[in-house]
N, C-alpha and C. Protein backbone atom coordinates (compact mmCIF):
# COMPACT_ATOMS: atom_id res chain seq x y z
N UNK A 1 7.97 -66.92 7.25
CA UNK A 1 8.31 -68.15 6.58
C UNK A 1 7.02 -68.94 6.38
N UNK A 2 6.84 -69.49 5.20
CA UNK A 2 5.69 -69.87 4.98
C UNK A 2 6.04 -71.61 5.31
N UNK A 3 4.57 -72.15 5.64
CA UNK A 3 4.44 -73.78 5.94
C UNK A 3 5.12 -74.51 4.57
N UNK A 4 5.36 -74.14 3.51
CA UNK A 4 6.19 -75.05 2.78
C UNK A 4 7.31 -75.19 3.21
N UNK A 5 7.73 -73.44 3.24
CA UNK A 5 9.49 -73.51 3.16
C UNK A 5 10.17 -73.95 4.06
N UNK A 6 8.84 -73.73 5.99
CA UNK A 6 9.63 -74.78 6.80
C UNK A 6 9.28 -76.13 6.76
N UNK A 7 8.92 -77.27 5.62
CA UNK A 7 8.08 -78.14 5.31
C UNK A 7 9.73 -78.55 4.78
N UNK A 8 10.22 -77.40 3.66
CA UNK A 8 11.39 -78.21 3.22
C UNK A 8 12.30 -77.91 4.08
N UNK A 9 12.67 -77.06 4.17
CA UNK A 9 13.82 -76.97 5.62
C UNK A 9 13.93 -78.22 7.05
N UNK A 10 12.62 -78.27 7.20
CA UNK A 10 12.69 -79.65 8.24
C UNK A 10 12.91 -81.19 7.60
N UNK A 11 12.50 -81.20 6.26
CA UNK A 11 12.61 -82.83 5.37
C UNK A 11 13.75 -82.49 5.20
N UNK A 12 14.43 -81.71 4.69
CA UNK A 12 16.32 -80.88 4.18
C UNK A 12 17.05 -81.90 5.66
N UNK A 13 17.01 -81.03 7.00
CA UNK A 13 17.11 -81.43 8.42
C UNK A 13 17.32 -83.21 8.19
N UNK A 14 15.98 -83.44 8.26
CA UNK A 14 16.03 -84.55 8.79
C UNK A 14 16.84 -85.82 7.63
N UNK A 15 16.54 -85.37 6.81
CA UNK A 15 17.30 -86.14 5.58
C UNK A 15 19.11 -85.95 5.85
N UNK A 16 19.39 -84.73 6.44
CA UNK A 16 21.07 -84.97 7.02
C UNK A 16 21.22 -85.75 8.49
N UNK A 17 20.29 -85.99 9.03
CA UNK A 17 19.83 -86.35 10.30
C UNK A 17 19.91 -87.97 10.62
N UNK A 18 19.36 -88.52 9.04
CA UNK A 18 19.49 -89.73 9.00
C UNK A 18 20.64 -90.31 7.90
N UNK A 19 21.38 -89.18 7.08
CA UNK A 19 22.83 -89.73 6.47
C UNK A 19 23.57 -89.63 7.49
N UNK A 20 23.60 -88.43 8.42
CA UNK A 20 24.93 -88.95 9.91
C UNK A 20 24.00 -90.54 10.40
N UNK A 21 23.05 -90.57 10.89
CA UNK A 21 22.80 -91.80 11.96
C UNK A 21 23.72 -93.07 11.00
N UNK A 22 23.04 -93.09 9.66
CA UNK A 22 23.82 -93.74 8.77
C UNK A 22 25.47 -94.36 8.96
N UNK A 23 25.85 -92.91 8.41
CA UNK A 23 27.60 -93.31 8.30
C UNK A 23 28.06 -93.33 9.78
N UNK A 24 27.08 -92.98 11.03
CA UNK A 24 27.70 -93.42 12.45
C UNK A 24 27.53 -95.25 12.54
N UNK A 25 26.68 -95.50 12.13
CA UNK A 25 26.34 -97.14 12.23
C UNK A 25 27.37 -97.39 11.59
N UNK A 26 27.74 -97.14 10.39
CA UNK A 26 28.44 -98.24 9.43
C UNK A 26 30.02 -98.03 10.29
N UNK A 27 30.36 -96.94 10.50
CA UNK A 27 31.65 -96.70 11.31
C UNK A 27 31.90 -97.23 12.50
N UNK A 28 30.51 -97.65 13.22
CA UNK A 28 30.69 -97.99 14.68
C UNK A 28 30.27 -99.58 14.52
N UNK A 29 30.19 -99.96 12.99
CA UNK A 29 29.80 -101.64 13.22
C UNK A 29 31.45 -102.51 13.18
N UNK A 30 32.05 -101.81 12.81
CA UNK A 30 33.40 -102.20 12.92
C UNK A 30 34.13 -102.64 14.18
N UNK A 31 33.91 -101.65 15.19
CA UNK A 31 34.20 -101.96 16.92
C UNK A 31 33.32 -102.43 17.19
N UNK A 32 32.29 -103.05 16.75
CA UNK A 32 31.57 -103.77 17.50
C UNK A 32 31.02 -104.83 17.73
N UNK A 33 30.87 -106.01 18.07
CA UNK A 33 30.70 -107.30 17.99
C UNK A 33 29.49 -107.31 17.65
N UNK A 34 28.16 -106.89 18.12
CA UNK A 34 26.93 -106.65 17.82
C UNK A 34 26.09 -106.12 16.30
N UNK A 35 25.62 -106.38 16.13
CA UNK A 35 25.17 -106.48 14.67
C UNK A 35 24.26 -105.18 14.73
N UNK A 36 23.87 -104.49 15.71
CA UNK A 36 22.97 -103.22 15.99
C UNK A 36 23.56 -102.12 15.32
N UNK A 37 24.55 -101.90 15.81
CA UNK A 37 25.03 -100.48 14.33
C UNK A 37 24.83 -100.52 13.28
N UNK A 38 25.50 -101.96 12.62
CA UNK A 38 25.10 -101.96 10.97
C UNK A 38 23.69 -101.77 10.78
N UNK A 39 22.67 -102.01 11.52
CA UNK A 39 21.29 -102.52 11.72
C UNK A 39 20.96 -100.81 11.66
N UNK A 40 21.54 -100.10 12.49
CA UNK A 40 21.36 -98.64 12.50
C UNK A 40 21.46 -97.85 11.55
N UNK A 41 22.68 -98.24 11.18
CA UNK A 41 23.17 -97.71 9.75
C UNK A 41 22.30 -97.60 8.89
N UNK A 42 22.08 -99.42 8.29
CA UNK A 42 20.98 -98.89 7.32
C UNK A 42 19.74 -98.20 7.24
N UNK A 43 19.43 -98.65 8.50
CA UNK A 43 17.61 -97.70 8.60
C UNK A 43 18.11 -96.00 8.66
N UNK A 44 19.43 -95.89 8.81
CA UNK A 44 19.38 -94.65 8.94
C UNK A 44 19.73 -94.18 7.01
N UNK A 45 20.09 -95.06 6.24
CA UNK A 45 20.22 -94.32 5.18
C UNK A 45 19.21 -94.85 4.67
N UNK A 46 18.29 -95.99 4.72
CA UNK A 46 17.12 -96.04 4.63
C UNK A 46 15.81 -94.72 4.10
N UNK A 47 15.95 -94.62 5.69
CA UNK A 47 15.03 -93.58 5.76
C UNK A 47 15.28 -92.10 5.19
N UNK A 48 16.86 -92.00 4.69
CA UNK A 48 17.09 -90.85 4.06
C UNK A 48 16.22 -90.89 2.54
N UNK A 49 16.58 -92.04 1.99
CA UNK A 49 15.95 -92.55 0.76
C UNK A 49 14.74 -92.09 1.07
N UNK A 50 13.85 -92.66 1.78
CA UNK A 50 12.25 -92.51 1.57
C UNK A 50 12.08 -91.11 1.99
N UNK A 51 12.97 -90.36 2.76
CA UNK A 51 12.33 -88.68 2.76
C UNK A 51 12.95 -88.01 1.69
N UNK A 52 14.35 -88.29 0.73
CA UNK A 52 14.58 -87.41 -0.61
C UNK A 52 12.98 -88.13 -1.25
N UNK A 53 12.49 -89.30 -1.52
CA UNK A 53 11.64 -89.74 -2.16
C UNK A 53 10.12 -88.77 -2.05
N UNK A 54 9.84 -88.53 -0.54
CA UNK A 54 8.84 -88.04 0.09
C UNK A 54 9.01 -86.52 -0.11
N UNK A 55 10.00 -85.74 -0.54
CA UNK A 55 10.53 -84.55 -0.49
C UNK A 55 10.11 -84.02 -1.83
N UNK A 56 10.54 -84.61 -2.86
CA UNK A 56 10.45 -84.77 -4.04
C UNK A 56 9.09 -84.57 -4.99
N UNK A 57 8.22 -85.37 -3.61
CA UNK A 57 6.85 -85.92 -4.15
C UNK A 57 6.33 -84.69 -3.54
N UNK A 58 6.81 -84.10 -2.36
CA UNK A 58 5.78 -83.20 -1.70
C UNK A 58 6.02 -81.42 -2.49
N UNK A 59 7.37 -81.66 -3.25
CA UNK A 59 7.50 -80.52 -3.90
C UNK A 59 7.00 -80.51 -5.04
N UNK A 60 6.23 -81.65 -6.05
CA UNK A 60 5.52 -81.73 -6.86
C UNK A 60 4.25 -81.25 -6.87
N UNK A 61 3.59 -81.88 -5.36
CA UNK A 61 2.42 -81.63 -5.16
C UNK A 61 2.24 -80.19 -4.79
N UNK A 62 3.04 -79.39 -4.04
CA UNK A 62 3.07 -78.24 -3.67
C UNK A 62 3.73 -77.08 -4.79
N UNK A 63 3.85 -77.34 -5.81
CA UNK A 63 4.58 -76.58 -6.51
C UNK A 63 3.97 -74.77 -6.78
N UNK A 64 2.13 -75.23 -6.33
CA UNK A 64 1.74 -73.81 -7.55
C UNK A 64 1.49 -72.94 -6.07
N UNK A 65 2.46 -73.81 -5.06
CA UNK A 65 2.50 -72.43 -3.31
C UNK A 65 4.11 -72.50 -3.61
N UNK A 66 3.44 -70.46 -3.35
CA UNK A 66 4.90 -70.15 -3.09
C UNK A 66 5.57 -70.18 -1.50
N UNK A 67 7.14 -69.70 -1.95
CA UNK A 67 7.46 -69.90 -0.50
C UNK A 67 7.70 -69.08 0.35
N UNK A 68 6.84 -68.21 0.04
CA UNK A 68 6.77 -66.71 1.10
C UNK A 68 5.83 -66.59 1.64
């Protein structure tokens, strides 16, 4: 496996990593009096945004490596 393909496989990862942290905040701000889940939530879909963004950009830049 070449350093791209586990380059996208781990941004792939972590980009589902932070849509669960996500929809766990927004689900758990409901039971909760504390404003920290919602707070969770978003940084967690947040940061999904900026790694499809970062993903995107790094498959541009990497395009003329293959992935073997």
């Amino acid at each position: 496996m070449s350093l791209k393909a586990f380059h996208v496989f781990f941004v792939a990862i972590a980009i589902l990593m932070c849509i669960s942290l996500g929809i766990w905040g927004i689900r758990s701000a409901g039971s909760d009096v504390s404003s920290l889940p919602m707070a969770m939530g978003a940084a967690g879909f947040a940061g999904a945004l900026i790694l499809v963004i970062y993903g995107a950009w790094m498959l541009k830049k990497l395009k003329r490596f293959s992935y073997v």
